[in-house]
N, C-alpha and C. Protein backbone atom coordinates (compact mmCIF):
# COMPACT_ATOMS: atom_id res chain seq x y z
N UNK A 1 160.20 149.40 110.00
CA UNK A 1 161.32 148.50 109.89
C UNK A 1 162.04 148.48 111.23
N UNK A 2 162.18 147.20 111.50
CA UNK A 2 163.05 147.11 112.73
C UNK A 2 164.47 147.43 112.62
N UNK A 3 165.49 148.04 113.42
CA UNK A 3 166.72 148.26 113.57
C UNK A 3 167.28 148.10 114.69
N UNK A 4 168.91 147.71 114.68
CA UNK A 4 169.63 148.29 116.52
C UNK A 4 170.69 148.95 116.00
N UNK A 5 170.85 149.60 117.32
CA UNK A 5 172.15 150.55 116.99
C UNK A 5 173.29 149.50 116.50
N UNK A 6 174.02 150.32 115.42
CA UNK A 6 175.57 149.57 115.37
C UNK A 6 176.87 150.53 115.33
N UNK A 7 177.30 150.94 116.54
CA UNK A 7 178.54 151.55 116.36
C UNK A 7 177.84 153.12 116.18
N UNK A 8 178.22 154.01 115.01
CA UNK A 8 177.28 155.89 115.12
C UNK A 8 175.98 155.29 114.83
N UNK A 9 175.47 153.84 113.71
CA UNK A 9 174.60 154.03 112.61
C UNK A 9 173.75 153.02 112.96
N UNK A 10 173.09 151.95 112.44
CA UNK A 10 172.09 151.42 112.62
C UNK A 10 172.41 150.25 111.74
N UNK A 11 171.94 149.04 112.13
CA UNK A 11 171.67 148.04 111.27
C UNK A 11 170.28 147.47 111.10
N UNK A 12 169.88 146.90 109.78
CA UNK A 12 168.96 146.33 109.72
C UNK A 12 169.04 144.91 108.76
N UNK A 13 167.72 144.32 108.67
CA UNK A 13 167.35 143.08 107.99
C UNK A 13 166.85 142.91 106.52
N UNK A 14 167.56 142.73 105.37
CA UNK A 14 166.41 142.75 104.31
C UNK A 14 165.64 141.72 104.44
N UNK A 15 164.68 141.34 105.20
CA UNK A 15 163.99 140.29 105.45
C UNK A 15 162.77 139.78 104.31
N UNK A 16 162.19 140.92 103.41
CA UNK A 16 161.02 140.97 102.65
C UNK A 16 160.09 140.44 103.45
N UNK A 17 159.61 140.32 104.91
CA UNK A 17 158.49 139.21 105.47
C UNK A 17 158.74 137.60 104.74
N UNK A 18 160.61 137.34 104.72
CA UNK A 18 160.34 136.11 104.41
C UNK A 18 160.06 135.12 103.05
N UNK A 19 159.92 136.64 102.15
CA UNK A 19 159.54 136.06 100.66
C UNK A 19 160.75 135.58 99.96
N UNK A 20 160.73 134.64 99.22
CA UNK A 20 162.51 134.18 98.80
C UNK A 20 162.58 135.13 98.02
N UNK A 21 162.32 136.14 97.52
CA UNK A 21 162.69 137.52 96.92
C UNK A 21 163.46 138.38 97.97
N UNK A 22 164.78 138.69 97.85
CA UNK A 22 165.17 139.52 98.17
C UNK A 22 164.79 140.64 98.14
N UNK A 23 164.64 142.17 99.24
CA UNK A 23 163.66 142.79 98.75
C UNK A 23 164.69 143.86 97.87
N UNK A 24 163.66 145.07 97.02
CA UNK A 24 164.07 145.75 96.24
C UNK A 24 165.25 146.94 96.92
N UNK A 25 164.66 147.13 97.88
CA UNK A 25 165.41 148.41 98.69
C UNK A 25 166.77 148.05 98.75
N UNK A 26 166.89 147.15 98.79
CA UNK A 26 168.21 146.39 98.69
C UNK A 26 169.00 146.20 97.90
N UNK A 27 168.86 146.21 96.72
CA UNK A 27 169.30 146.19 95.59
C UNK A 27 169.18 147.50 94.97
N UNK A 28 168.48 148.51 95.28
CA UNK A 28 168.79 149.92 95.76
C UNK A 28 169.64 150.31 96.01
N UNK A 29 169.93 149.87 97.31
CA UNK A 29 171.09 150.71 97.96
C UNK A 29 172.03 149.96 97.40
N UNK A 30 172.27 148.65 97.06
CA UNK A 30 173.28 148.82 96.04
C UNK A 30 174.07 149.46 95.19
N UNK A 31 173.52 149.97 94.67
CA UNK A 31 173.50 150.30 93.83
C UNK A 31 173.96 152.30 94.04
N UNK A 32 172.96 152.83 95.24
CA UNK A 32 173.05 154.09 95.32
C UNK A 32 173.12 154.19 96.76
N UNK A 33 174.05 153.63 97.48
CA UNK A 33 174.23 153.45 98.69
C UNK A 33 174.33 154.84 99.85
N UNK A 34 174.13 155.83 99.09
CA UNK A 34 174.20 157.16 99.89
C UNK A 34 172.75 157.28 99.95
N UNK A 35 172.05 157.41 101.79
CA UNK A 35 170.70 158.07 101.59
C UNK A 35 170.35 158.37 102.66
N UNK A 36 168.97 158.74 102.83
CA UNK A 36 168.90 159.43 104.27
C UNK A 36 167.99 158.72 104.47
N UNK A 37 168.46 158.12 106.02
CA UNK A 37 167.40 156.91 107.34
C UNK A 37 166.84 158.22 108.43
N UNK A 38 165.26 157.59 108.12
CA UNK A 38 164.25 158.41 109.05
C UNK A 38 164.45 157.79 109.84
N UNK A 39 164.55 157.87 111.32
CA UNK A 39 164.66 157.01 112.33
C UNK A 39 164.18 158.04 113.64
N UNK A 40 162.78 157.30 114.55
CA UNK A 40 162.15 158.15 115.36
C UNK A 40 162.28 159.58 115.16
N UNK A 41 161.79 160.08 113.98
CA UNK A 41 161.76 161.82 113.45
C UNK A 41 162.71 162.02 113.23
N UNK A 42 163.47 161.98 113.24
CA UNK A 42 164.98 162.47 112.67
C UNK A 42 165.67 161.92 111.20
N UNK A 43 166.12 162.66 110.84
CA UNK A 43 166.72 162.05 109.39
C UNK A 43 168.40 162.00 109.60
N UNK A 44 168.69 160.68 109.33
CA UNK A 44 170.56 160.98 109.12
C UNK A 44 170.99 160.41 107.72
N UNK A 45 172.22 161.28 107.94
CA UNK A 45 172.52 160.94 106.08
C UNK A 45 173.27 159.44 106.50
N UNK A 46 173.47 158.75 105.64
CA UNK A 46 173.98 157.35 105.94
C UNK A 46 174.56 156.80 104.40
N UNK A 47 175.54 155.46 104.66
CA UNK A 47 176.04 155.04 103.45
C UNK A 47 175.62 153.63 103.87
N UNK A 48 174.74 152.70 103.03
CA UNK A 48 174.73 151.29 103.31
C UNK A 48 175.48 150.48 102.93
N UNK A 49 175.83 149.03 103.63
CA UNK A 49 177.00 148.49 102.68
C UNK A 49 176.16 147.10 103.90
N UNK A 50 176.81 146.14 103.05
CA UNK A 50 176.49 144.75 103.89
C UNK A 50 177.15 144.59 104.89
N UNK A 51 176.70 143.94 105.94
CA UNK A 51 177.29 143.67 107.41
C UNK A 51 178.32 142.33 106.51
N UNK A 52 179.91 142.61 107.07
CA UNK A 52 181.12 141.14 107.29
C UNK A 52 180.29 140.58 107.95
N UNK A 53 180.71 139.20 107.78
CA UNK A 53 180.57 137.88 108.77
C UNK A 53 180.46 137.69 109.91
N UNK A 54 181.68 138.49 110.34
CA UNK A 54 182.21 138.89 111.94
C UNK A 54 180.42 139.45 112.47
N UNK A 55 180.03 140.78 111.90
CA UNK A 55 179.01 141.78 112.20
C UNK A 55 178.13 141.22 111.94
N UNK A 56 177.53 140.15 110.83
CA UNK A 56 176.33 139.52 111.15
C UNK A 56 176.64 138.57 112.52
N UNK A 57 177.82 137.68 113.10
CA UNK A 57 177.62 136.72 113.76
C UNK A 57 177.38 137.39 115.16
N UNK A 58 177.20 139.22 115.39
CA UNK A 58 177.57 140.08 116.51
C UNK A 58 176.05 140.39 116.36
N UNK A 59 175.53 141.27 115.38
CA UNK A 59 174.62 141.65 115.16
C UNK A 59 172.99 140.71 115.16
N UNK A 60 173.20 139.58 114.44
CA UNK A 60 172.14 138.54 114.27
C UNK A 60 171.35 138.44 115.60
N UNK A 61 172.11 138.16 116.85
CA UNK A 61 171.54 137.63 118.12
C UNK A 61 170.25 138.93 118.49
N UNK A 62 171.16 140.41 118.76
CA UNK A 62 170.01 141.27 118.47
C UNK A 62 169.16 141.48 117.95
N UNK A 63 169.25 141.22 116.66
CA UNK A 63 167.76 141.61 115.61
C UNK A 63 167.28 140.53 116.04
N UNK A 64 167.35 139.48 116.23
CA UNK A 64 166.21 138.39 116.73
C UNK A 64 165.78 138.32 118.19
N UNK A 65 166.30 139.10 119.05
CA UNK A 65 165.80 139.44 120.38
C UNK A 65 164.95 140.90 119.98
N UNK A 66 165.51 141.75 119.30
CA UNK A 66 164.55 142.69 118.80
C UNK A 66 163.01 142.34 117.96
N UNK A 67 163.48 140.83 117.20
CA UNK A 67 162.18 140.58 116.39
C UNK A 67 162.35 138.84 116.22
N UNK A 68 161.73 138.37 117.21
CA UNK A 68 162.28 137.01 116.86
C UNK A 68 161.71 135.83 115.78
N UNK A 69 160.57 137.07 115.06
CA UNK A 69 160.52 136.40 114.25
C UNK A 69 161.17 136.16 112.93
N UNK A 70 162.50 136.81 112.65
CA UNK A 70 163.56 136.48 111.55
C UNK A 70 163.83 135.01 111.68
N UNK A 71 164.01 134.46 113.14
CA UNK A 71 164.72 133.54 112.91
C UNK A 71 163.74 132.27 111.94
N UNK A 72 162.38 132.66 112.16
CA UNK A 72 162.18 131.93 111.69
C UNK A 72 161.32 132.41 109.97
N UNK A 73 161.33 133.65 109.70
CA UNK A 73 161.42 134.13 108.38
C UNK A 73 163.27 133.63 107.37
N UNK A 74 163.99 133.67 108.43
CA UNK A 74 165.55 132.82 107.99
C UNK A 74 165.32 131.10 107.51
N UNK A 75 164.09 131.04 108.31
CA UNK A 75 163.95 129.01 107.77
C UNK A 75 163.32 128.86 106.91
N UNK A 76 162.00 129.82 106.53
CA UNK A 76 161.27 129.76 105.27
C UNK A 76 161.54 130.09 104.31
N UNK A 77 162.17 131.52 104.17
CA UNK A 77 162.74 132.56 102.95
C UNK A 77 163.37 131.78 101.99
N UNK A 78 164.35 130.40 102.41
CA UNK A 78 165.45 129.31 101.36
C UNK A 78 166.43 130.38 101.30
N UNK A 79 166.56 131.59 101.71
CA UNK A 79 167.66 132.47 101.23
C UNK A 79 168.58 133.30 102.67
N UNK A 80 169.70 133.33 102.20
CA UNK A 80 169.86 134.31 102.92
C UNK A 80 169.30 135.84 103.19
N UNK A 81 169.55 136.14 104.67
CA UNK A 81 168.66 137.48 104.77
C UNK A 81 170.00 138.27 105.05
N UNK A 82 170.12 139.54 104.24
CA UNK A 82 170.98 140.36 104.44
C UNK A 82 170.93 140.99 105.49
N UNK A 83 171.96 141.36 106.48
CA UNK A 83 172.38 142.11 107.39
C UNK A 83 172.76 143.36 106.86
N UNK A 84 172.24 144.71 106.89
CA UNK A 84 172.12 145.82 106.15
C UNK A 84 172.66 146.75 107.34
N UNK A 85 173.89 147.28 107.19
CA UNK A 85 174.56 148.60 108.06
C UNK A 85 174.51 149.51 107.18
N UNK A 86 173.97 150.63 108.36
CA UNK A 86 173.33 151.65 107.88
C UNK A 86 174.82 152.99 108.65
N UNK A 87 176.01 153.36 107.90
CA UNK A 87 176.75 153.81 108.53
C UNK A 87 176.53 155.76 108.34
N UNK A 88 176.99 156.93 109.30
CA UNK A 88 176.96 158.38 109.16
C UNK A 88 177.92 158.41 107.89
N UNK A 89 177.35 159.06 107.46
CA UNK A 89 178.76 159.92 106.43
C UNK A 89 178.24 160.88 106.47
């Protein structure tokens, strides 16, 4: 899974590759938003919560220079793609 730093923690994309299914992990952490992100060998404990408006309109430009193919998994999907912050607790 692709990520960039945001602030201590990390953000990411629920992208599913684009499927108009939102993916499950997502509705996961919904749900149980305390968990631990493997990230290059390391494990941190983290709380997920959705990126504000503000933080997707900050964040978006990166993940698509990081992977530019969201922008266009964003035109097929019909759905929005969640912006997923991944914060320390």
């Amino acid at each position: 899974m692709f990520f960039v730093p945001h602030g201590d923690g990390f953000a990411v994309v629920a992208s599913n590759a684009a499927s108009r299914r939102t993916p499950a992990w997502w509705f996961n952490l919904q749900d149980h938003p305390d968990v631990d992100a493997l990230v290059r060998g390391r494990t941190y404990p983290v709380r997920a919560r959705a990126a504000t408006e503000q933080e997707v309109a900050e964040l978006w430009p990166e993940l698509v220079e990081l992977y530019s193919g969201y922008e266009h998994y964003k035109s097929i999907a019909k759905r929005e793609l969640p912006v997923v912050v991944l914060q320390p607790r």
